[in-house]
Protein backbone atom coordinates (compact mmCIF):
# COMPACT_ATOMS: atom_id res chain seq x y z
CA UNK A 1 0.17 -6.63 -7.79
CA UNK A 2 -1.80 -9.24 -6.04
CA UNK A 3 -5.02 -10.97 -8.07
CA UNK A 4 -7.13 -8.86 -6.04
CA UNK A 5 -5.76 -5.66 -6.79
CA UNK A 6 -5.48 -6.03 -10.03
CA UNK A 7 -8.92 -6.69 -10.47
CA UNK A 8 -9.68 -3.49 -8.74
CA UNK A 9 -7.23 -1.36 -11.02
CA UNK A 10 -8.89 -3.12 -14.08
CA UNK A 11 -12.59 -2.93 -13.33
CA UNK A 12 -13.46 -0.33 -10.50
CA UNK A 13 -13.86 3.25 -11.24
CA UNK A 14 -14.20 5.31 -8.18
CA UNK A 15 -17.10 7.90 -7.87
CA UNK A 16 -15.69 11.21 -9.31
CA UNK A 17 -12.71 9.50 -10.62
CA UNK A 18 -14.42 10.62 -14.47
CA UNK A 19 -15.17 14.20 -13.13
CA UNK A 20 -11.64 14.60 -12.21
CA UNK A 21 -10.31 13.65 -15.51
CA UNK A 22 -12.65 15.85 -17.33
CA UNK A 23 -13.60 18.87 -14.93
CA UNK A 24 -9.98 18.92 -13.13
CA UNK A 25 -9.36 19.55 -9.00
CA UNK A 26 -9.13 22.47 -8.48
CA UNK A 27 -9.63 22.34 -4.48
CA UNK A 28 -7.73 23.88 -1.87
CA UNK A 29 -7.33 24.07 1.59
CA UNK A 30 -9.94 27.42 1.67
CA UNK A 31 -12.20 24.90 0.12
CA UNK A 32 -12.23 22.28 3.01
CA UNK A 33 -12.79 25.60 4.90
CA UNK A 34 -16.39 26.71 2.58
CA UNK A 35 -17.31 23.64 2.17
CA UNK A 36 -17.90 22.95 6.24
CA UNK A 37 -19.71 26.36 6.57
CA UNK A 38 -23.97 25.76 6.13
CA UNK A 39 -24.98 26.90 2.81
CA UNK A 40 -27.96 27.43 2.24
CA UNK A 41 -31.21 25.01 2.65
CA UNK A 42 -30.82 21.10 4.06
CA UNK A 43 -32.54 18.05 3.32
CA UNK A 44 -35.55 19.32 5.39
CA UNK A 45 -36.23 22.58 3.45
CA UNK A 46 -34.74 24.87 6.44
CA UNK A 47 -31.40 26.85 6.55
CA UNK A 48 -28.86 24.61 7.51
CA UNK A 49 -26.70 25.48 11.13
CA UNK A 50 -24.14 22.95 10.58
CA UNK A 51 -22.42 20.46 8.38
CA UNK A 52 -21.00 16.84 9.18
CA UNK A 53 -17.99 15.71 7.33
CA UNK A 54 -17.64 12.34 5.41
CA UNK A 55 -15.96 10.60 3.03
CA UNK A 56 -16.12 7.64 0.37
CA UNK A 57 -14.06 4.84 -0.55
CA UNK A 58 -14.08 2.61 -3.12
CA UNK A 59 -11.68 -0.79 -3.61
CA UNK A 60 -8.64 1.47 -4.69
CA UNK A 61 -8.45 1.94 -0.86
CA UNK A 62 -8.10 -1.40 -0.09
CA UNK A 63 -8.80 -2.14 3.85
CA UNK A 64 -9.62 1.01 5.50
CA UNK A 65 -8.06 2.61 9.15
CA UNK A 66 -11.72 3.36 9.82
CA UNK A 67 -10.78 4.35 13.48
CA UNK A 68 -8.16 6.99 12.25
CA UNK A 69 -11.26 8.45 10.13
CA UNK A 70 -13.02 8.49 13.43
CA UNK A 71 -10.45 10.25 15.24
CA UNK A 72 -10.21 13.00 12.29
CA UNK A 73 -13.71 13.83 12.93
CA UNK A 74 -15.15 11.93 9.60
CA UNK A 75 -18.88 10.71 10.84
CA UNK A 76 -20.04 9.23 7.67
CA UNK A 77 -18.73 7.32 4.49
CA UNK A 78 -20.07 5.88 1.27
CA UNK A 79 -18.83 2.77 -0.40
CA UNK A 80 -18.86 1.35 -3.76
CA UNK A 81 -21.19 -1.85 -3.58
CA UNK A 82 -21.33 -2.75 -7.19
CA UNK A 83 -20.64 -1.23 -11.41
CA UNK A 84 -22.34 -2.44 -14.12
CA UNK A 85 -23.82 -5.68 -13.53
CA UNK A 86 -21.08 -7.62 -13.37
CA UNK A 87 -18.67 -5.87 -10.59
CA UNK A 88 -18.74 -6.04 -7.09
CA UNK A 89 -16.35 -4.76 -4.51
CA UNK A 90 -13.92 -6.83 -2.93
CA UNK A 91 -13.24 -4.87 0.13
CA UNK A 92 -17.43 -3.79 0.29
CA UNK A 93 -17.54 -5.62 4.30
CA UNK A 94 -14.29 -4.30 5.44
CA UNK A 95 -15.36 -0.84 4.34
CA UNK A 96 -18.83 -0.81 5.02
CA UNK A 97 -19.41 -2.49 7.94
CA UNK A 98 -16.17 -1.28 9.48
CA UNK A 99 -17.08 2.25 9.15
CA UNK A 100 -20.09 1.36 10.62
CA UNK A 101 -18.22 -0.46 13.75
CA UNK A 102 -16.13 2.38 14.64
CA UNK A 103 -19.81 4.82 15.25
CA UNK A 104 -20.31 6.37 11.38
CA UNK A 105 -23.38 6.19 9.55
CA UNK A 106 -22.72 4.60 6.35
CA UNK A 107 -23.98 4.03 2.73
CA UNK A 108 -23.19 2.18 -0.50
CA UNK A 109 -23.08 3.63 -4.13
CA UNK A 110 -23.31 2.23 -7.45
CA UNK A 111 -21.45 3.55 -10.18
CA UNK A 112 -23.82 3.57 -13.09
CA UNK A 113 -22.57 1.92 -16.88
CA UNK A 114 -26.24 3.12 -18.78
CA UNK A 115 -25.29 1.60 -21.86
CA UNK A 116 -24.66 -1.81 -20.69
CA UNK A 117 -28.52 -3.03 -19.20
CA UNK A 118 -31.08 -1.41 -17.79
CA UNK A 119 -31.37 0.65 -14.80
CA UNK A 120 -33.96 -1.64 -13.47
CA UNK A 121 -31.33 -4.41 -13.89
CA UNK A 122 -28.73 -2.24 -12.59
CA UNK A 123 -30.64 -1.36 -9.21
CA UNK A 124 -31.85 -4.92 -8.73
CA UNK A 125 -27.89 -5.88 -8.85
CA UNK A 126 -26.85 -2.78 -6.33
CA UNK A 127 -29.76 -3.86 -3.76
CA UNK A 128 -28.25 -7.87 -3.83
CA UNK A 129 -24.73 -6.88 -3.61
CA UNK A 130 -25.08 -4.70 -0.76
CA UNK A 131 -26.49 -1.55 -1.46
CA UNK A 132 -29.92 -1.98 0.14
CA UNK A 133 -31.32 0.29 3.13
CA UNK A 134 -32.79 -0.21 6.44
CA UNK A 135 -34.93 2.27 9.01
CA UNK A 136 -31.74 2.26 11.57
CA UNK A 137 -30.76 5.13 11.45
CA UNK A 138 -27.09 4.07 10.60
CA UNK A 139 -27.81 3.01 6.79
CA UNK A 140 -27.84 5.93 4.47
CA UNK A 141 -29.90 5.23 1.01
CA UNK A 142 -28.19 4.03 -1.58
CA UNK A 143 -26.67 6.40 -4.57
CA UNK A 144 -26.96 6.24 -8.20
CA UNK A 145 -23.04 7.31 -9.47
CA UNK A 146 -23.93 9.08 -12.47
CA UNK A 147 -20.55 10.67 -14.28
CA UNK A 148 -18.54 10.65 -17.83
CA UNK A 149 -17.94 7.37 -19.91
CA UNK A 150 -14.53 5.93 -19.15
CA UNK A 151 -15.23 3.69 -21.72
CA UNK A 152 -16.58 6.50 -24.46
CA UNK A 153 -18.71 9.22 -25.84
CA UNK A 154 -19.85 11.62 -22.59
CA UNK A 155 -23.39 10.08 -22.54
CA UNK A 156 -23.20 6.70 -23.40
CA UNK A 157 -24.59 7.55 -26.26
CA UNK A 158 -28.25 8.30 -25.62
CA UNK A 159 -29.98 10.91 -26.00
CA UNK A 160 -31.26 13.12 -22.94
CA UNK A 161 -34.77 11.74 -22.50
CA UNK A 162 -33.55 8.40 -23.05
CA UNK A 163 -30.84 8.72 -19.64
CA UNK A 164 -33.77 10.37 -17.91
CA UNK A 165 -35.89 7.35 -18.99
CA UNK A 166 -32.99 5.29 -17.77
CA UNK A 167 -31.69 6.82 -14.44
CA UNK A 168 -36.10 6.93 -13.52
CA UNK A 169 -35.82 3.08 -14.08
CA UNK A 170 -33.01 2.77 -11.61
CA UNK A 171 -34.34 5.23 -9.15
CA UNK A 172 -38.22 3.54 -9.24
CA UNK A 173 -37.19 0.24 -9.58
CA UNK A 174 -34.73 0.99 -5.97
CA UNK A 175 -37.48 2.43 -4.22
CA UNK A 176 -39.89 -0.50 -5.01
CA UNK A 177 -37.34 -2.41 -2.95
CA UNK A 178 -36.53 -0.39 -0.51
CA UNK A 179 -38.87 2.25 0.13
CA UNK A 180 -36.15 5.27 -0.62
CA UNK A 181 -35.30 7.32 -3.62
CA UNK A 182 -31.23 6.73 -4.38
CA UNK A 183 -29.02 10.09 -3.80
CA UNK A 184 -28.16 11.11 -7.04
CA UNK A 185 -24.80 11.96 -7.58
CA UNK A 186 -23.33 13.86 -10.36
CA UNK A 187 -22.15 17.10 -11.79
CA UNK A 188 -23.76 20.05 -12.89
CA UNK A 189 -21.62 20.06 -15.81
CA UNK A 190 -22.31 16.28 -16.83
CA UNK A 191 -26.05 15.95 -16.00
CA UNK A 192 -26.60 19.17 -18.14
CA UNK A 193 -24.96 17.49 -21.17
CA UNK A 194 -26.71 14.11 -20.42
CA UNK A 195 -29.86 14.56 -18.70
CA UNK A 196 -33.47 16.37 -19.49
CA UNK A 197 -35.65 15.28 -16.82
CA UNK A 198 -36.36 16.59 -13.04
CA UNK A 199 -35.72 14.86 -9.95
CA UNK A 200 -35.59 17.01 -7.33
CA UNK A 201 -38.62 16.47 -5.94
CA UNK A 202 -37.33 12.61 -4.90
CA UNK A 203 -34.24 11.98 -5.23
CA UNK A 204 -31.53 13.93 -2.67
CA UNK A 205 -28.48 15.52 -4.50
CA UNK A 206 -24.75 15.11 -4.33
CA UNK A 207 -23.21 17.17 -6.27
CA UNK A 208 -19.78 17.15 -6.96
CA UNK A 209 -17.37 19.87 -7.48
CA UNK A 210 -13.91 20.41 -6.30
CA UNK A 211 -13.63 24.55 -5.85
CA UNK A 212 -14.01 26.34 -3.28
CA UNK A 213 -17.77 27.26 -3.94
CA UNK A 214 -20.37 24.97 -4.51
CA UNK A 215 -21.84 26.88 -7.75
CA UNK A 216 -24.86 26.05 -9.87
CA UNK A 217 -26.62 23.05 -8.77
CA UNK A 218 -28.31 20.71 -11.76
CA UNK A 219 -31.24 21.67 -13.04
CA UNK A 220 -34.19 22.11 -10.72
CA UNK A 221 -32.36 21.30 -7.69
CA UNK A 222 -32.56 24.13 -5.14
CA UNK A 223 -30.44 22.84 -2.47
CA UNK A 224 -27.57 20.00 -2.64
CA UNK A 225 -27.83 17.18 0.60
CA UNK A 226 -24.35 16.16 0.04
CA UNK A 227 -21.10 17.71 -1.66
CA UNK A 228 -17.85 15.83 -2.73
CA UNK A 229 -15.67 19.01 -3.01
CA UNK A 230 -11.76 17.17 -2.94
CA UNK A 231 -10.52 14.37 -3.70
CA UNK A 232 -7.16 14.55 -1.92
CA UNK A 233 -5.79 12.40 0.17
CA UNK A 234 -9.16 10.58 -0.27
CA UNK A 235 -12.04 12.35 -1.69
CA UNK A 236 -13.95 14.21 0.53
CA UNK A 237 -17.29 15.03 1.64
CA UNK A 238 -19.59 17.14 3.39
CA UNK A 239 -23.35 16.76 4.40
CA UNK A 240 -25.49 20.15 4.38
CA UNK A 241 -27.13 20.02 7.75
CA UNK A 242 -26.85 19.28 11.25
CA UNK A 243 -25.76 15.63 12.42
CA UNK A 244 -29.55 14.99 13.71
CA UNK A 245 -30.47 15.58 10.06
CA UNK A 246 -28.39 13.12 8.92
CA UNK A 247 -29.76 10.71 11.30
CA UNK A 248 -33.36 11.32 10.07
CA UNK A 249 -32.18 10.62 6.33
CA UNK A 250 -30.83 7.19 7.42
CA UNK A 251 -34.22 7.09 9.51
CA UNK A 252 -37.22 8.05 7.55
CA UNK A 253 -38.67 5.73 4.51
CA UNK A 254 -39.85 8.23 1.74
């Protein structure tokens, strides 16, 4: 293992990565299937005709065929910027700006570590290391990766209101530098044992859930904007709307 893979294998945890060890796949092919049929309500607040398929990577990948994605009819991908405070990376340009070369819109995520600083801190570190956001059109925002502990206890060990108190930090303190709420990414199942307070009203969801239905969405959301629903051979994902929707989210400031 070269130096650079090994500090991948020893530092990066992939988004979903915790889900899966706690919540099991239990995908299928049917569920590639349901998860590329409309359901429901899109980012706009109207029934969604169509979906767009993506994917993300993180530095487990390594350099990515981007063009092969292309061909398979994958339009978008998200890539881990940054964990912690103290991670970044290594293959964040190949990824992200070679998805971008080949025609996809792209984004970056950071995979949140609440107990180590502050969300403020943590958002200030995504934004330098990549995971800011531009008007283009191309560039979607940023998203908060909020999962299980692979260090230890579920929540990090605060309380609800204090991981509302902490993920509001990270979300305000991104918008004050970009002018756009993160996508929150999570899991029903996690964000009820870990999280009291309501952001549906800002931040767009991504849920994540690898069945063949998209079940109950966290609390107050009434529609998801993204959904991670496999994570085989890389995970997968699906955007609920139309691909002129998903242009206007990598578009409009909020």
């Amino acid at each position: 293992m070269d130096s650079t893979n090994e500090y991948v294998a020893q530092h990066d945890h992939e988004m979903g990565s915790q889900i899966r060890r706690v919540e099991g796949d239990q995908s299928t092919p049917d569920t590639k299937a349901a998860a590329r049929r409309p359901q429901g309500v899109n980012v706009d607040g109207v029934v969604a005709t169509a979906t767009v398929s993506g994917i993300d990577v993180s530095g487990h990948q390594g350099n990515v065929d981007w063009a092969s994605y292309w061909n398979q009819g994958i339009r978008f991908a998200y890539v881990k910027a940054t964990e912690s405070v103290d991670y970044t990376n290594p293959y964040f340009a190949q990824q992200y700006n070679g998805s971008y070369g080949v025609g996809m819109i792209r984004g970056a995520y950071h995979f949140a570590t609440p107990d180590t600083s502050s969300g403020a801190a943590q958002a200030n570190y995504f934004v330098d290391h990549g995971g800011g956001w531009s008007p283009d059109g191309r560039t979607l925002p940023g998203a908060l990766d909020m999962e299980y502990n692979p260090y230890g206890s579920t929540c990090y060990g605060k309380s609800k209101s204090a991981m509302t108190a902490w993920i509001k930090d990270f979300s305000d303190t991104y918008h004050a530098r970009t002018n756009k709420y993160p996508t929150i990414y999570t899991s029903t199942s996690w964000w009820g044992q870990c999280v009291d307070g309501d952001f549906s009203s800002t931040n767009p969801l991504w849920v994540a859930r690898y069945s063949s239905s998209v079940g109950t969405l966290p609390y107050n959301w009434g529609f998801y904007t993204f959904w991670q629903y496999s994570s085989s051979p890389v995970d997968q994902d699906v955007f609920n709307g139309a691909y002129d929707r998903l242009v206007v989210l990598a578009t409009n400031s909020d």
